[in-house]
Protein backbone atom coordinates (compact mmCIF):
# COMPACT_ATOMS: atom_id res chain seq x y z
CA UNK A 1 76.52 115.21 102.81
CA UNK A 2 79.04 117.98 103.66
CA UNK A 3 81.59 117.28 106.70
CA UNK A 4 79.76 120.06 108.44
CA UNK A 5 76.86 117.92 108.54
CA UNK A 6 78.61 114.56 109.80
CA UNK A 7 76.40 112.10 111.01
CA UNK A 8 79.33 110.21 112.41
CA UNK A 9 78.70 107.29 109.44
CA UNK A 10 80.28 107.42 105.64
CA UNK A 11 79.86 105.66 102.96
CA UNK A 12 83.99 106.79 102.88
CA UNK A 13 86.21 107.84 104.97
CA UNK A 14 89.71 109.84 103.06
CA UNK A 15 92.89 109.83 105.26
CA UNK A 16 95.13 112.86 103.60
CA UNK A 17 94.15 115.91 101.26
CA UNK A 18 96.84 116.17 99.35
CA UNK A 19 96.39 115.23 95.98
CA UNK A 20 96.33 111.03 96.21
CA UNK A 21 92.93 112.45 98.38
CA UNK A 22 91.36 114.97 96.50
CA UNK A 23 91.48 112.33 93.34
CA UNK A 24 89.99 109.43 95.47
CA UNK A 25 87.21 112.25 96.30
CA UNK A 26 86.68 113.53 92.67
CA UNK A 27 86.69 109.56 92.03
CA UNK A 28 83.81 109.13 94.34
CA UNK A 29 81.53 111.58 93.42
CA UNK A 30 82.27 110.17 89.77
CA UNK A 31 80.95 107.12 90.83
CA UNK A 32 77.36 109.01 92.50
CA UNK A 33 79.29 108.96 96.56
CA UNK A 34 78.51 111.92 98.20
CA UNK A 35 78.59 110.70 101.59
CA UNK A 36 81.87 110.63 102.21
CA UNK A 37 84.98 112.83 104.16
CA UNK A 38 88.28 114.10 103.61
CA UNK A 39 90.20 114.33 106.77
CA UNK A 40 93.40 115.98 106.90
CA UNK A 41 95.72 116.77 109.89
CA UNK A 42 96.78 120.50 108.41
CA UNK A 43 95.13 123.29 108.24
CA UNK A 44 94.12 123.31 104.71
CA UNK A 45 94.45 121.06 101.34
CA UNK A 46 97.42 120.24 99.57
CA UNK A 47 99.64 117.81 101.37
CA UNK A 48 103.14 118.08 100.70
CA UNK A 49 102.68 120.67 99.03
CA UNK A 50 100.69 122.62 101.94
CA UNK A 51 103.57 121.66 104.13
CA UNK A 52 106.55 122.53 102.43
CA UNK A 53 107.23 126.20 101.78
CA UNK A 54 111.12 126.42 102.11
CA UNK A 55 112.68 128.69 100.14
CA UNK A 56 113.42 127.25 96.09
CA UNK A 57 110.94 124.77 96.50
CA UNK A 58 109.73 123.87 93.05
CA UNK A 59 108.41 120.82 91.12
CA UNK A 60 111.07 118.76 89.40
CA UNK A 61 109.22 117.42 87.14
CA UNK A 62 107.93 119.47 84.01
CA UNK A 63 104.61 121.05 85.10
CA UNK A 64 103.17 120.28 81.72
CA UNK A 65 103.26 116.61 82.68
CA UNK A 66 102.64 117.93 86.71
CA UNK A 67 99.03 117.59 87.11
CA UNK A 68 95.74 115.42 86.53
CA UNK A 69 94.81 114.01 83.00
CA UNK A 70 91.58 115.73 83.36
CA UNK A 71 92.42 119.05 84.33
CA UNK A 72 95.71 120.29 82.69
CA UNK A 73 96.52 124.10 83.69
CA UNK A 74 97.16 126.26 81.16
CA UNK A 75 98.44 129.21 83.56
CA UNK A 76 101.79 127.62 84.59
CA UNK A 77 104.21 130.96 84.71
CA UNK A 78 107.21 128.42 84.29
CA UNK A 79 108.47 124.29 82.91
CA UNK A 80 109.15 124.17 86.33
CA UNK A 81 106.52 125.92 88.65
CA UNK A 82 106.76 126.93 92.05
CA UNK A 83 105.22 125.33 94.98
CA UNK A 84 103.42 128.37 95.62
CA UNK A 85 101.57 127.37 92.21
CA UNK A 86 101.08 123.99 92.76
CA UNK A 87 99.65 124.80 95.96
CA UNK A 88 97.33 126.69 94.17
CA UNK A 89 96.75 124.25 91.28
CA UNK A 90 95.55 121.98 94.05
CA UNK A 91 92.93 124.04 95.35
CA UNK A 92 91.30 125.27 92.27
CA UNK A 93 91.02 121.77 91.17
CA UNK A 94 89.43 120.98 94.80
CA UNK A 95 87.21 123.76 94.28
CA UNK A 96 86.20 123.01 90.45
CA UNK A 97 85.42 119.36 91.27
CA UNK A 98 82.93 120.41 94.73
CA UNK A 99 85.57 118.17 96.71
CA UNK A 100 86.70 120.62 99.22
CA UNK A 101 83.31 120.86 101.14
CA UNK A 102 83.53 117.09 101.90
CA UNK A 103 87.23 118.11 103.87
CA UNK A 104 87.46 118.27 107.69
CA UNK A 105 90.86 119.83 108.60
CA UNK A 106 93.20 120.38 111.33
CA UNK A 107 91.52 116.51 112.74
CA UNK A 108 94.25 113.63 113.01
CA UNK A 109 93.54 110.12 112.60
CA UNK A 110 95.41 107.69 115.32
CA UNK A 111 94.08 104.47 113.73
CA UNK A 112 91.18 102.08 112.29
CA UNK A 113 89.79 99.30 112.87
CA UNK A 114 87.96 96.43 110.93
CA UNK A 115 84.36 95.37 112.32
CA UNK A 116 83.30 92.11 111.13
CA UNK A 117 79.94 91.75 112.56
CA UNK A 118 79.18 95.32 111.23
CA UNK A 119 81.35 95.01 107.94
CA UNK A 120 82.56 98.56 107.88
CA UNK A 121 85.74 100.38 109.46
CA UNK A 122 86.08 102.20 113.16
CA UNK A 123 88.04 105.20 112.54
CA UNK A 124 89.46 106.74 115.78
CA UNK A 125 90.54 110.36 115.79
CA UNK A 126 92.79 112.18 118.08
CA UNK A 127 90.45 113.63 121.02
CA UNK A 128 88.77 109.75 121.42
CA UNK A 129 86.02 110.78 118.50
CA UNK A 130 85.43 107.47 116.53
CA UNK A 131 83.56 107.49 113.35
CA UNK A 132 82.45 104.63 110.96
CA UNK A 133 82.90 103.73 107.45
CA UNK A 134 82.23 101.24 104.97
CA UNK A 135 85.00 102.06 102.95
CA UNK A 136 88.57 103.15 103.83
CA UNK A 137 91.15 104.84 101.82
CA UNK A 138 94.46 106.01 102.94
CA UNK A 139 95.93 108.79 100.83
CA UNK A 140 98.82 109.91 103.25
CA UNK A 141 101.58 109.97 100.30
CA UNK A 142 104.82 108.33 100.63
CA UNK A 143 106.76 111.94 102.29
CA UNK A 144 104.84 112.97 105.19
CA UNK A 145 106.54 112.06 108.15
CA UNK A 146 109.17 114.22 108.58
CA UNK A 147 112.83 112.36 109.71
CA UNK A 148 114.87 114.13 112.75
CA UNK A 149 118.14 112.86 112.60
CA UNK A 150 119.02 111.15 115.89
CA UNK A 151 122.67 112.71 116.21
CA UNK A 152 124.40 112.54 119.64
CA UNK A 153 123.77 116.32 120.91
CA UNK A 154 121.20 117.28 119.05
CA UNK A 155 118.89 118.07 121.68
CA UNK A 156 121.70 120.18 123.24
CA UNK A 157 121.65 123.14 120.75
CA UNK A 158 120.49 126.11 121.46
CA UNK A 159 120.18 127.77 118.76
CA UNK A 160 117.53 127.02 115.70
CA UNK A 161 116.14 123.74 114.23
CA UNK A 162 114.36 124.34 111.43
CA UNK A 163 113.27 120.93 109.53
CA UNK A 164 112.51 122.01 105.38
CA UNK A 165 109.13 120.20 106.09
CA UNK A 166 108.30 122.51 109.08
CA UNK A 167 110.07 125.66 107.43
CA UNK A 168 109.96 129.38 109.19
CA UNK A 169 108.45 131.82 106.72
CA UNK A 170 109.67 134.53 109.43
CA UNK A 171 113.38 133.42 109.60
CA UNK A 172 115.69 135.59 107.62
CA UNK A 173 119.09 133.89 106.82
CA UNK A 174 120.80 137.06 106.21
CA UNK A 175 124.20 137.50 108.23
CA UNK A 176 123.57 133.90 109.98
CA UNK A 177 125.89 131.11 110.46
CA UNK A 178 123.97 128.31 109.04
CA UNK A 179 124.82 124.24 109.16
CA UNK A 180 122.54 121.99 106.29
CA UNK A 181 122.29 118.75 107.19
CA UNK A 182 121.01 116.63 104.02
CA UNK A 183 121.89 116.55 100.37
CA UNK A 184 118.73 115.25 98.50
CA UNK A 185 116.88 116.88 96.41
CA UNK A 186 115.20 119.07 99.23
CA UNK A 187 118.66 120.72 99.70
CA UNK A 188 119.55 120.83 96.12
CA UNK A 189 116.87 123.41 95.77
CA UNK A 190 117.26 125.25 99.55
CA UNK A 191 120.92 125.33 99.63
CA UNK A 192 121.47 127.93 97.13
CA UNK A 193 118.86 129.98 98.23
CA UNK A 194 120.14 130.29 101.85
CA UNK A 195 123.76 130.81 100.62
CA UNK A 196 122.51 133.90 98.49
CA UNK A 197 122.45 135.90 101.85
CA UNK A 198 124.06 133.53 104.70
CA UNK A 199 126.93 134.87 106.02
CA UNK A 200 128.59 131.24 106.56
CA UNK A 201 126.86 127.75 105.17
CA UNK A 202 128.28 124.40 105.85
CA UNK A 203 126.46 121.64 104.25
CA UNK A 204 126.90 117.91 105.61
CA UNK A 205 126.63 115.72 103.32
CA UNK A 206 126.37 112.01 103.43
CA UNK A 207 125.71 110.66 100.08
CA UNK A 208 126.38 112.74 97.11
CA UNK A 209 123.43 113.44 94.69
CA UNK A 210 123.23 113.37 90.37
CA UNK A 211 122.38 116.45 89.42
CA UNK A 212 122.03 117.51 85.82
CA UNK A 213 121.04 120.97 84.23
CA UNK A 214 117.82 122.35 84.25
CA UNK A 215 116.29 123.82 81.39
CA UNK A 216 113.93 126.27 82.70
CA UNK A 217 112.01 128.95 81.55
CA UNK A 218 108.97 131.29 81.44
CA UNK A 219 105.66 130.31 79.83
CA UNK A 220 104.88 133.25 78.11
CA UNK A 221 101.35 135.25 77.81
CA UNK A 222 101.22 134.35 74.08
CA UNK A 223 101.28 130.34 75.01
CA UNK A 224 99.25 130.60 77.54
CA UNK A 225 96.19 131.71 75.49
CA UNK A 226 97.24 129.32 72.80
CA UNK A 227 96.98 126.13 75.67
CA UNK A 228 93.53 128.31 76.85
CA UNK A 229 91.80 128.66 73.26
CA UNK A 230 93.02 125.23 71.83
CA UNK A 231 93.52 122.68 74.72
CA UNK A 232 94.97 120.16 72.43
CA UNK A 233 98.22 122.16 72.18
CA UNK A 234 99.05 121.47 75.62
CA UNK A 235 98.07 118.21 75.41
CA UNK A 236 100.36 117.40 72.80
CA UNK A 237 103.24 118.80 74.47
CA UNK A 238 101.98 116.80 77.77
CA UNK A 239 102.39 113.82 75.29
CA UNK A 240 105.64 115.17 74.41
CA UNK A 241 107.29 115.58 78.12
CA UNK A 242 105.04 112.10 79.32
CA UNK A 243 106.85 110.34 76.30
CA UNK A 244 110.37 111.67 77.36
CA UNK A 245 109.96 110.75 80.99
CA UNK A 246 108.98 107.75 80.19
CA UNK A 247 111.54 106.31 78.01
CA UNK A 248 113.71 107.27 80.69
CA UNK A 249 112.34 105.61 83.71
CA UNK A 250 110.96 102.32 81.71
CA UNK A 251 113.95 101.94 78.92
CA UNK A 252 116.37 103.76 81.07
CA UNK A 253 115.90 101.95 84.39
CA UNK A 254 113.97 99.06 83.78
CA UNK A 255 116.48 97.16 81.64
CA UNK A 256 119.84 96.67 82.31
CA UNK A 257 120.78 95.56 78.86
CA UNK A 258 122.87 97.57 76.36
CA UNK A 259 120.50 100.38 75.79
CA UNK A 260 120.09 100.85 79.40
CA UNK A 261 123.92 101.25 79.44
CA UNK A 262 124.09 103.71 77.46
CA UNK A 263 121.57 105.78 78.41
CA UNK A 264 123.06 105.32 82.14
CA UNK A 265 126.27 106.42 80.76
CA UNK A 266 124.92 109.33 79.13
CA UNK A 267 122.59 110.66 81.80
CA UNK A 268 125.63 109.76 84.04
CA UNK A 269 128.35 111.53 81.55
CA UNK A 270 125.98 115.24 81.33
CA UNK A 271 126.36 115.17 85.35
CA UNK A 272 129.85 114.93 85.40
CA UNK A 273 130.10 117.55 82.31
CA UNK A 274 127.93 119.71 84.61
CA UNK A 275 129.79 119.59 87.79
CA UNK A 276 133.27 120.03 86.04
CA UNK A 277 131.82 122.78 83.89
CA UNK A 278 130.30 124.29 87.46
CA UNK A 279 133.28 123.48 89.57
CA UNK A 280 136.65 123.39 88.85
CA UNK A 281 138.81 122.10 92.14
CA UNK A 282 139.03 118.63 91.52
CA UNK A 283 138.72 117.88 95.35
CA UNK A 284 135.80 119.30 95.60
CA UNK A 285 134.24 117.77 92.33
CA UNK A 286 135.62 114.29 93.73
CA UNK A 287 133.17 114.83 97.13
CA UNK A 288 130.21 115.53 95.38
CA UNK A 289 130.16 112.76 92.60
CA UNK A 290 128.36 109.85 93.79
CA UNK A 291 129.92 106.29 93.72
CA UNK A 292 126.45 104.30 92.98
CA UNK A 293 124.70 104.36 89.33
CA UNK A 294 122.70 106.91 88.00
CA UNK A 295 118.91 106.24 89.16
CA UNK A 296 119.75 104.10 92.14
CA UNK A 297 118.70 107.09 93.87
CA UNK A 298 115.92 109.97 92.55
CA UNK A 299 118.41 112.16 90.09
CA UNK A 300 117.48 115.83 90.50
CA UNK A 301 117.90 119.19 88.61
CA UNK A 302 119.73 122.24 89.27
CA UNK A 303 122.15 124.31 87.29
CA UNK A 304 123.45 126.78 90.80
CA UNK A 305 123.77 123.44 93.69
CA UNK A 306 127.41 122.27 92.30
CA UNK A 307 128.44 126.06 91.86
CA UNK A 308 127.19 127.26 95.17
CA UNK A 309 130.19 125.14 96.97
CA UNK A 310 132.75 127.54 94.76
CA UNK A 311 131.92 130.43 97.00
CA UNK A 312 134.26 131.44 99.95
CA UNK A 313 131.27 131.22 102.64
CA UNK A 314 129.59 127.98 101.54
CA UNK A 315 131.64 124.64 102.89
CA UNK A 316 130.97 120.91 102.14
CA UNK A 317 131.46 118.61 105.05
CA UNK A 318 131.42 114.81 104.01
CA UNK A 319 133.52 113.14 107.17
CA UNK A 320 129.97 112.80 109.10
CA UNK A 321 129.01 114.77 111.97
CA UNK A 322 130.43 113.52 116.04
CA UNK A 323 128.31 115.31 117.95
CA UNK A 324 126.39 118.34 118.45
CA UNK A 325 127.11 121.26 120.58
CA UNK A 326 125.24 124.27 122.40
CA UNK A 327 126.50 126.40 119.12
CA UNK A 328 128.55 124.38 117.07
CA UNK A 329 128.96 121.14 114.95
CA UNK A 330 131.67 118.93 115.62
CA UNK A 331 132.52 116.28 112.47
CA UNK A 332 134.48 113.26 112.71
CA UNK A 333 137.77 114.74 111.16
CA UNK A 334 137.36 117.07 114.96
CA UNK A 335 136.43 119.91 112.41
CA UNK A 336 134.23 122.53 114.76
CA UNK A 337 132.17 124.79 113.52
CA UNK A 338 130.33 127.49 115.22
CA UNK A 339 126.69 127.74 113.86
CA UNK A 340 123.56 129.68 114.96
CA UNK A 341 121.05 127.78 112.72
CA UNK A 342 120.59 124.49 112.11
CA UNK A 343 118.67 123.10 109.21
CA UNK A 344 116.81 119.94 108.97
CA UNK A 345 117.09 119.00 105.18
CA UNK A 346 116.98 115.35 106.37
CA UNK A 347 113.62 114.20 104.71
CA UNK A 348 110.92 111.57 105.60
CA UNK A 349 110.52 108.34 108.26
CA UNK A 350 109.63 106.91 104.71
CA UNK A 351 109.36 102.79 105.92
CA UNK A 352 109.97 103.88 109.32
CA UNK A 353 106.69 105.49 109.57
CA UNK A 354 104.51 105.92 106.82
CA UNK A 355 104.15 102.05 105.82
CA UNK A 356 101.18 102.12 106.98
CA UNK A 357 101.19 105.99 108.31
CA UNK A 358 98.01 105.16 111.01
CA UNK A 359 97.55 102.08 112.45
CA UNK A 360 95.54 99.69 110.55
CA UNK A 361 93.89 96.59 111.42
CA UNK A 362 92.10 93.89 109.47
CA UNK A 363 90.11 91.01 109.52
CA UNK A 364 91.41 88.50 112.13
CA UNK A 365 93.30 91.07 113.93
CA UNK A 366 96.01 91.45 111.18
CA UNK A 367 98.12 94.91 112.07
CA UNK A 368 99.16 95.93 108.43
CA UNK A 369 102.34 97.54 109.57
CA UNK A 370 103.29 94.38 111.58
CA UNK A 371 102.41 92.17 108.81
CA UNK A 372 104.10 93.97 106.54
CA UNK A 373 107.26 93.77 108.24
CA UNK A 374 107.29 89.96 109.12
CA UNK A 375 106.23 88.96 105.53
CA UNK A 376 107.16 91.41 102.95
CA UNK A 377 106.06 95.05 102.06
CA UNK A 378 103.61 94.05 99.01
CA UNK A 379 100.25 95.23 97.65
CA UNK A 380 97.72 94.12 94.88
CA UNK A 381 98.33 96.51 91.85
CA UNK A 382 99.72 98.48 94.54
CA UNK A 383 96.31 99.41 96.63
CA UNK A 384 94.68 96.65 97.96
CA UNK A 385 95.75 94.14 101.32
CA UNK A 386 94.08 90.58 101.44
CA UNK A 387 92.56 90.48 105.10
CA UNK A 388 91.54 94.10 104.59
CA UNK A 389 88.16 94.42 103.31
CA UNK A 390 86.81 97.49 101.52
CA UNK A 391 90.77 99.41 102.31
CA UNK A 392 92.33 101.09 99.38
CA UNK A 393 95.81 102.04 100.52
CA UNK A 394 97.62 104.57 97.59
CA UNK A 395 100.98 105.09 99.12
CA UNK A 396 101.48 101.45 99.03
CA UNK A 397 104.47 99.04 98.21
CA UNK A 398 104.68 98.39 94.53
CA UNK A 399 102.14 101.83 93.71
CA UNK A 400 104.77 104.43 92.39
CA UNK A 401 105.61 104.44 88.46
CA UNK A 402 108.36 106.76 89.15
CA UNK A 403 108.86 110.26 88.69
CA UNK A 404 105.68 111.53 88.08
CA UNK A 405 103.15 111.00 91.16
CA UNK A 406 100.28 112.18 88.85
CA UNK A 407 100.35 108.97 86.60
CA UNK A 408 100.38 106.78 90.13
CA UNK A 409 97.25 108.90 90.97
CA UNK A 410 95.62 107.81 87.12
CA UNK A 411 95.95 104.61 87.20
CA UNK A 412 94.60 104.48 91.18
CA UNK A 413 91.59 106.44 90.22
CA UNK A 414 90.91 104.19 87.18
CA UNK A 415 91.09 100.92 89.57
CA UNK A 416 89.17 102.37 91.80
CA UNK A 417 86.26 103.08 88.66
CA UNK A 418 86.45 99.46 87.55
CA UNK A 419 86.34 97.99 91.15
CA UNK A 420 83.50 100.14 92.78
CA UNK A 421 81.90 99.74 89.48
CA UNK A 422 81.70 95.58 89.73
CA UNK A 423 80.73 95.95 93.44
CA UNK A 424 77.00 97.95 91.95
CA UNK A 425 76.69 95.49 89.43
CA UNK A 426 76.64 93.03 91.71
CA UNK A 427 74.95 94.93 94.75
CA UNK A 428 77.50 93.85 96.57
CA UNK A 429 79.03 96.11 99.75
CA UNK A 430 82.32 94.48 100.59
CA UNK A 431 85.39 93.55 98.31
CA UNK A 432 88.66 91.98 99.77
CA UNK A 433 91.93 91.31 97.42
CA UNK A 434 92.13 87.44 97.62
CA UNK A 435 95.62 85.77 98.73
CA UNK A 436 96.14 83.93 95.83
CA UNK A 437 96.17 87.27 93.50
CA UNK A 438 98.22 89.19 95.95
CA UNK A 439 101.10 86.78 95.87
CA UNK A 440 100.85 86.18 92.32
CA UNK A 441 101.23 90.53 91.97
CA UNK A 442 104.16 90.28 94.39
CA UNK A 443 105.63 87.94 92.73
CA UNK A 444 105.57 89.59 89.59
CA UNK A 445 106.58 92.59 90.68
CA UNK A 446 109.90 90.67 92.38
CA UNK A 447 110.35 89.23 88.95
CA UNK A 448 110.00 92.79 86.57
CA UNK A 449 112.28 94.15 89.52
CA UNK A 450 115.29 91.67 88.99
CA UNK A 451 116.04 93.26 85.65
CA UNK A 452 116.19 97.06 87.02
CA UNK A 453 118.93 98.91 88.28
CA UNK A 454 117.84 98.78 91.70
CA UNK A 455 118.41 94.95 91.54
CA UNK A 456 121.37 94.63 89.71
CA UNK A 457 122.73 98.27 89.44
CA UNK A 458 125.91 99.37 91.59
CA UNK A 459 123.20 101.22 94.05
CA UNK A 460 125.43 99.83 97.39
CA UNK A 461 126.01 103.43 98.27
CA UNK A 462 122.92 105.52 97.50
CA UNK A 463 121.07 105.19 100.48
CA UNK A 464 117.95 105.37 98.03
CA UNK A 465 114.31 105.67 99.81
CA UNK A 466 113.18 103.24 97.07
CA UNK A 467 114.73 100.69 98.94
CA UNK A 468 112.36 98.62 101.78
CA UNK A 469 114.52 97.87 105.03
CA UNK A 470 114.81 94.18 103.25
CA UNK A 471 116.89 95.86 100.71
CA UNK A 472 114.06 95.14 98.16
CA UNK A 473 113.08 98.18 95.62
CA UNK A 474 109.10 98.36 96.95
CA UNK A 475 108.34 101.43 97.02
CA UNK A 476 108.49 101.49 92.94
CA UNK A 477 106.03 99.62 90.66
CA UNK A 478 108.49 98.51 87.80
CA UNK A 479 106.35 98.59 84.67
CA UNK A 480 105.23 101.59 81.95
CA UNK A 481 102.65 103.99 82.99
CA UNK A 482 100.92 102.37 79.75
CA UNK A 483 100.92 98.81 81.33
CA UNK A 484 99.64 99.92 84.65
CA UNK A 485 96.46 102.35 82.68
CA UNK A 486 95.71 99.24 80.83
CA UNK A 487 96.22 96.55 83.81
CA UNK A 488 93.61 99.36 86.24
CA UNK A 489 91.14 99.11 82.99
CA UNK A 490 91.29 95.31 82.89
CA UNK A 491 92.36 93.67 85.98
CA UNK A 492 90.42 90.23 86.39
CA UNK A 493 87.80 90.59 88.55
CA UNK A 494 88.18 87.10 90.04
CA UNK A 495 91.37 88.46 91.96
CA UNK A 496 88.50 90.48 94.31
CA UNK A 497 85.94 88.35 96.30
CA UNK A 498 82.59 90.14 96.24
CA UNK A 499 80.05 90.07 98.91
């Protein structure tokens, strides 16, 4: 049944259309659903990548690794594509797999609920529509709700605001005076674009960033039909970049032993080569190395951020900003400068508001984002709540492998296979994580966690949005991408009760 023809009741209900929700669809249908929707608060599929358009924005992560195990693209114009491609990547895989009639944009979802006497899910939507569902899955991502900086003033200037998640495709830089607030990886990629034609930049920075080279470059015509005609060459070098990635986040991050030393060392060692290579005033090199480990905090790529702060017009700012004025920023070293933009590169409300991103209640009245905060941010293989029945939450504690969101999505879609698949062989209609498996996950996931850097790694400073309010590295599930495909393929089903 296609949204246009909602009958108010699903068999399941998708919260997000990026692409944590198209795979849940394509997972579905898979499985013989049909009745189901996609709702989305935009305007159209894609998620982050639908939202974000500022100017550099790319993937930083190879684009032959970027995508779905089942669909590779063999039209990627570059290692590192453009959101404007990813964007599309999203849509023609929407549109391959029949997923994008089941969407139902531009509707916002304030909350659900968890009927016990009816045994499915009241889904309320902004407007006071409510439809029903027997099954519930969340697939808001872990960056999509954007963080404004709450900075004495702020509300005072009159000039621009432009947040990089809400970006302007009409505003021309050109000739402005423009103040960056932000140095993640957001900024990395914005910050020499606006400086290419800004007639002053001032960046603010708070915590400095790694940044090593990028080695980019075209995917020619001649490769491209090669990866068309015989789709095992870009599989192999998929297996090639998946291989590399991963003995960096697993071997690199996961043990702090003596190999993990010196592959923090040398990771650690090419940044510094890089910024003294890119800028030569030691001052300035001194402000933007970071004082926590490499990894603490998501490393990023660039080979222009460090050298755009050489150039006469582009200042860094690390005393932290006083206050805010009608036209100007005032820092705590009483530094003011006059600015006519203002730009938001201040990222997401990540535990703030996202964990859950809707209000969600369970059995017994449990509120997942309360409970959550008075226990401990923890999920079952990263997905599944005990007192919340037929609820598959993907931007959960404990669900992201690391750099590569794709392999989170993989694993997800392959739990989801072995899970629906038990509840038809049973003809069962409800499943529910129970207690006992949940904390014996958590606790497992505590204990992996103790040996990475974010447990025992000099990470004081970072400021990292892996870390949970508690301090506690949640957001990350610290194992291989092999170990979590095998554990989705094989997870006992006794840790589910079946009804």
């Amino acid at each position: 049944m296609s949204a246009g023809q909602s009958s108010g009741r699903y068999e399941a209900v998708i919260v997000g259309a990026g692409f944590g929700g198209i795979g849940a669809a394509i997972q579905l249908k898979r499985m013989g659903y049909e009745n189901f929707v996609v709702l989305d608060r935009e305007d159209d599929l894609g998620g982050t990548w639908h939202v974000n358009h500022y100017p550099g924005l790319a993937v930083d992560v190879p684009t032959t690794t970027y995508s779905y195990f089942f669909e590779p693209n063999p039209n990627w114009s570059r290692l590192f594509s453009t959101g404007t491609e990813i964007k599309q990547y999203a849509a023609h895989v929407a549109d391959k797999y029949d997923v994008r009639r089941h969407m139902r944009f531009n509707t916002s979802v304030e909350g659900a609920q968890w009927d016990e006497d009816a045994k499915l899910w009241r889904v309320a939507l902004a407007g006071g529509e409510t439809i029903t569902t027997r099954y519930l899955i969340t697939a808001t991502g872990f960056l999509s709700q954007p963080h404004t900086p709450d900075i004495p003033g702020i509300g005072d200037f009159a000039g621009r605001i432009i947040h990089t998640a809400d970006w302007d495709d009409d505003y021309d830089p050109t000739g402005r005076r423009i103040a960056v607030i932000g140095t993640g990886a957001t900024a990395v990629q914005l910050i020499p674009e606006l400086a290419k034609t800004a007639a002053e930049l001032t960046v603010y920075q708070r915590t400095p960033i790694w940044v090593v080279p990028k080695i980019d470059f075209r995917i020619s015509e001649r490769v491209k039909r090669l990866f068309r005609r015989v789709p095992l060459t870009q599989r192999l070098v998929r297996l090639i970049t998946d291989a590399l990635y991963e003995f960096f986040v697993y071997v690199g991050l996961h043990h702090r032993q003596l190999v993990y030393r010196r592959l923090n060392i040398a990771a650690s060692d090419l940044a510094k080569i890089h910024r003294f290579l890119s800028v030569r005033d030691p001052e300035l090199r001194r402000k933007l190395t970071p004082d926590y480990d490499f990894g603490c905090k998501r490393p990023t790529f660039s080979n222009d951020y460090y050298r755009v702060f050489t150039k006469p017009h582009v200042h860094l700012q690390t005393s932290g900003i006083e206050h805010i004025e009608a036209d100007a920023i005032v820092a705590n070293d009483g530094t003011r400068t006059p600015i006519d933009t203002l730009v938001l590169a201040t990222g997401f409300d990540l535990w703030e508001a996202n964990f859950p991103a809707i209000e969600v209640i369970g059995r017994n009245g449990r509120n997942l984002g309360k409970w959550w905060r008075d226990t401990r941010f923890q999920a079952y293989q990263g997905m599944t709540i005990p007192e919340f029945p037929n609820y598959l939450s993907l931007a959960s504690p404990f669900a992201f492998l690391g750099l590569n969101f794709f392999n989170t999505m993989e694993y997800q879609m392959r739990h989801m296979d072995r899970l629906f698949g038990e509840l038809k062989r049973r003809g069962a209609t409800t499943f529910e994580v129970t207690e006992e498996a949940n904390k014996r996950y958590r606790d497992r996931m505590s204990e992996l966690g103790a040996r990475s850097v974010w447990a025992v790694g000099n990470c004081a400073g970072s400021r990292s949005y892996y870390f949970d309010p508690t301090g506690e590295a949640t957001l990350l599930r610290p194992m291989s991408t092999r170990a979590a495909l095998k554990e989705a393929s094989r997870f006992p089903l006794t840790d589910y009760q079946f009804s």
